[in-house]
Protein backbone atom coordinates (compact mmCIF):
# COMPACT_ATOMS: atom_id res chain seq x y z
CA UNK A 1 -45.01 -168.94 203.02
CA UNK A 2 -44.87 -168.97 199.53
CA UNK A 3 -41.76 -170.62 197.37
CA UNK A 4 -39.25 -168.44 195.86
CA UNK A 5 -39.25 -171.01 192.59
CA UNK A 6 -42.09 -172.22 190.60
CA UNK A 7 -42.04 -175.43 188.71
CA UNK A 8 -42.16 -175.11 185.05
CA UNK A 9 -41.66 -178.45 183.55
CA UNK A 10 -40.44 -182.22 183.54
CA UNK A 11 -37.86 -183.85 181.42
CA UNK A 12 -39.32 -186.93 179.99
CA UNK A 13 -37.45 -188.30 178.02
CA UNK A 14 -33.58 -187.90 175.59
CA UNK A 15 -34.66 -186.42 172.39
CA UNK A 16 -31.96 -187.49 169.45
CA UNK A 17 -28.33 -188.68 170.08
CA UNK A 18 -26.87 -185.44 171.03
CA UNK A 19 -28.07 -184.54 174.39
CA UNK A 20 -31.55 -182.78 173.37
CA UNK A 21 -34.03 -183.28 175.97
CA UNK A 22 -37.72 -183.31 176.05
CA UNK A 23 -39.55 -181.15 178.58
CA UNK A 24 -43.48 -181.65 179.47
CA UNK A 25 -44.69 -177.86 180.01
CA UNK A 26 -46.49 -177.35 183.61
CA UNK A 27 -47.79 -173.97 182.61
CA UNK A 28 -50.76 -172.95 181.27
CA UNK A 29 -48.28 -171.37 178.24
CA UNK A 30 -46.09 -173.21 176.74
CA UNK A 31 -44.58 -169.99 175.05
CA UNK A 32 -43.01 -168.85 178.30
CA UNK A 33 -40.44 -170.63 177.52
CA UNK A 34 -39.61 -169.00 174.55
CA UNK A 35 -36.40 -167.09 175.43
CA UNK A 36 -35.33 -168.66 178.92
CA UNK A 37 -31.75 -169.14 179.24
CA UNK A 38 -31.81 -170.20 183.06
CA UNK A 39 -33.85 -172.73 185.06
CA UNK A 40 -33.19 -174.31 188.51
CA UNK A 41 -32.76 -177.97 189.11
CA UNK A 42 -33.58 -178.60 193.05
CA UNK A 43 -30.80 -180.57 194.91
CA UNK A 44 -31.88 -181.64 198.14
CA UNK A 45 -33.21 -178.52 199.32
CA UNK A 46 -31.05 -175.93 197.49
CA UNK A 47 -32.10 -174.98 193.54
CA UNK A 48 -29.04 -174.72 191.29
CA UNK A 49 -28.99 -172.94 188.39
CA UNK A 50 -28.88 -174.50 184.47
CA UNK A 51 -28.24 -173.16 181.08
CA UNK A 52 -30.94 -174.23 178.66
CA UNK A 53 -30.95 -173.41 174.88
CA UNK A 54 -34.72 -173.56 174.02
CA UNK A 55 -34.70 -174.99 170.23
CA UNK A 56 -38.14 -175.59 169.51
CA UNK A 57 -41.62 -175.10 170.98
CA UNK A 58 -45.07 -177.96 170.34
CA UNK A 59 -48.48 -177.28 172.40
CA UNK A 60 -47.65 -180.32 174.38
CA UNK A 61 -43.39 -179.95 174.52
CA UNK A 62 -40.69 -178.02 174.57
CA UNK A 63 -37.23 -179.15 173.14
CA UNK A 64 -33.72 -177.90 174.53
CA UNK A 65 -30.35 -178.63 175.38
CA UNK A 66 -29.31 -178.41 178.82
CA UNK A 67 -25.93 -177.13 179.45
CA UNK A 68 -22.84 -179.60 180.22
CA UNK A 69 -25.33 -182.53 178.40
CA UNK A 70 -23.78 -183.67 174.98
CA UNK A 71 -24.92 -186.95 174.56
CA UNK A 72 -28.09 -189.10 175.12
CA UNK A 73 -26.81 -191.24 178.11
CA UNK A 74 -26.23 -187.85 179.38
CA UNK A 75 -29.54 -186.52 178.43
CA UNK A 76 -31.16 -190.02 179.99
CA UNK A 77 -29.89 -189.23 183.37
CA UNK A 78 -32.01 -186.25 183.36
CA UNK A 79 -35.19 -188.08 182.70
CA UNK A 80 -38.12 -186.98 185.08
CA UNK A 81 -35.85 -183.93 186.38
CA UNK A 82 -38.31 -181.12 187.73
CA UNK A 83 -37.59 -177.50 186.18
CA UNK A 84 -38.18 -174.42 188.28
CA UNK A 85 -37.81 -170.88 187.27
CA UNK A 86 -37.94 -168.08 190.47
CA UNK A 87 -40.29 -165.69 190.91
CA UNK A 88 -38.30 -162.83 189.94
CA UNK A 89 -38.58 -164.33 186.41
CA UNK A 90 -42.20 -165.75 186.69
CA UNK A 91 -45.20 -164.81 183.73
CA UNK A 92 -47.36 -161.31 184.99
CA UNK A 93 -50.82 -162.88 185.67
CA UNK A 94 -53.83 -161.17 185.52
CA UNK A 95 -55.49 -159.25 189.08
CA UNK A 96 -57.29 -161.70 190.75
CA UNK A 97 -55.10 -164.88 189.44
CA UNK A 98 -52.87 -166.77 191.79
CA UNK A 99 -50.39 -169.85 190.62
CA UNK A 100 -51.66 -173.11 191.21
CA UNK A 101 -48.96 -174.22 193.67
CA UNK A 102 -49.62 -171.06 195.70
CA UNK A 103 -53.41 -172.48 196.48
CA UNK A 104 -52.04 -176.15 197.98
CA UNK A 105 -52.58 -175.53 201.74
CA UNK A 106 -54.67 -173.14 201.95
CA UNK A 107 -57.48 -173.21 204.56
CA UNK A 108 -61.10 -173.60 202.93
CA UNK A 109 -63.76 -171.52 204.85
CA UNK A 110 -67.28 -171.33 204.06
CA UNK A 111 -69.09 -167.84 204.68
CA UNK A 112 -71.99 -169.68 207.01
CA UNK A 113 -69.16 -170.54 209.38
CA UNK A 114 -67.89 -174.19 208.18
CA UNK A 115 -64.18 -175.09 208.00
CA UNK A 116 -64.19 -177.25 204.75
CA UNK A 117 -60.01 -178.70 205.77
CA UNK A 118 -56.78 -177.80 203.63
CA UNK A 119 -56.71 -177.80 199.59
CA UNK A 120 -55.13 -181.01 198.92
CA UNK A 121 -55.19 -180.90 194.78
CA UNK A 122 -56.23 -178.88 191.77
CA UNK A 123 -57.99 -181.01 189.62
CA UNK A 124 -58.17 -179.80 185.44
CA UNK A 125 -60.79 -181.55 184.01
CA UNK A 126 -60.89 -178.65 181.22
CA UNK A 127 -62.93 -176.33 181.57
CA UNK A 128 -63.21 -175.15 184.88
CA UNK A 129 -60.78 -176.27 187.51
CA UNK A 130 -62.03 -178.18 190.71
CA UNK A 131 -60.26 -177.57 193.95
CA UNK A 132 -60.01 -180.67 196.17
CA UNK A 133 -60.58 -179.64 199.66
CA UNK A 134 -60.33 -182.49 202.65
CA UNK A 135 -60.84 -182.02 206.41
CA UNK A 136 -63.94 -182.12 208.54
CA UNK A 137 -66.59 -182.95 205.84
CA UNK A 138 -64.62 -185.38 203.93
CA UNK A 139 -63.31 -184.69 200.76
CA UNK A 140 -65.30 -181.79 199.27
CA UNK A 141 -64.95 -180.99 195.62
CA UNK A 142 -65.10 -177.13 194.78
CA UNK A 143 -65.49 -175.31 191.37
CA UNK A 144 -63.27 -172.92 191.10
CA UNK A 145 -65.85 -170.40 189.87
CA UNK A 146 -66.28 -166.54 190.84
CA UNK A 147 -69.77 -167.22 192.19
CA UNK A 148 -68.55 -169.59 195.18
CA UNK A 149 -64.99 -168.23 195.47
CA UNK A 150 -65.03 -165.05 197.40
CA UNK A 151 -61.85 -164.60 198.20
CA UNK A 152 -57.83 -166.15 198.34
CA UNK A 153 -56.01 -164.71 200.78
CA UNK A 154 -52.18 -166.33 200.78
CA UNK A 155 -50.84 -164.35 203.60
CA UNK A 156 -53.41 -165.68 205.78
CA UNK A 157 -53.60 -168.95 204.15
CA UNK A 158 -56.99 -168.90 203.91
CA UNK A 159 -59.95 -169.13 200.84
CA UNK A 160 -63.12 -168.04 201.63
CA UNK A 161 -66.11 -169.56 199.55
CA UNK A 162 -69.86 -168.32 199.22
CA UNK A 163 -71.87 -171.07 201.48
CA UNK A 164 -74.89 -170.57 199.10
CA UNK A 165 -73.20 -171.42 196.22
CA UNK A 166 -71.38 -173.82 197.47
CA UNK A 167 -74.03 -176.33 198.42
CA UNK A 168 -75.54 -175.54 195.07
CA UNK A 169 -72.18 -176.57 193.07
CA UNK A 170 -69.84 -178.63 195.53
CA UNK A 171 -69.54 -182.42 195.73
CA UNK A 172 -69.03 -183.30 199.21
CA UNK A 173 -67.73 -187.04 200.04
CA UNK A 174 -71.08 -189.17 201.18
């Protein structure tokens, strides 16, 4: 089952004296930020929702005040806080795209017949990404190419690679 809320970002660190926070984007766009009001902050297993004021935007950071947070000892407590947005609010992507956290799970079958285990990580090397598959061979290593990648199907938990391909291109654990 997918999650309703998709994680966004990480506070890292106080920014200033006056409750400023910086955020490390975990998104491939940094600009979807531009414009959010609301974010969710999980506590235990419930996701409460924040006021942000986004005030300015770096490749590598975004900068914004969190409601309620005036100072920087406030703004320290925050430090290494996970940001979430839902779904409702999430980017458009493309046909054929899928978020990263959707893909953790999911069953790795090869089109010869072989069961390759469960998607453990998402390596980005640049480039192309790597899917880390372990189970019954080991840990296989998987570009995340069109060529070996026939299909993801997240209702059935299940991606389904081209067994050609896949010896030609995978990395599997010796």
């Amino acid at each position: 089952m997918l999650s309703e809320y998709l994680m966004i970002g990480e506070i890292t660190k106080p920014q200033g004296v006056r409750g400023e926070v910086k955020v490390r984007p975990c998104t491939c766009d940094p600009d979807r930020f531009d414009g959010l009001e609301t974010v969710y902050i999980k506590k235990g297993e419930t996701y409460a929702p924040v006021r942000i004021a986004v005030n300015r935007l770096t490749p590598d950071a975004v900068y914004m005040n969190v409601a309620g947070v005036t100072d920087r000892d406030q703004a320290e407590k925050l430090r290494g806080t996970l940001l979430y947005i839902d779904r409702a609010h999430a980017v458009e992507l493309d046909e054929d795209t899928t978020f990263l956290c959707d893909l953790y799970g999911l069953r790795g079958q090869v089109s010869d017949g072989r069961d390759l285990g469960e998607l453990t990580d998402v390596m980005q090397p640049g480039g192309n990404d790597v899917y880390v598959f372990r189970g019954p061979l080991g840990e296989v290593l998987v570009p995340a190419l069109k060529s070996v990648v026939l299909s993801v199907d997240l209702e059935k938990g299940v991606m389904l690679l081209d067994g050609r391909r896949l010896d030609e291109v995978a990395v599997f654990e010796e």
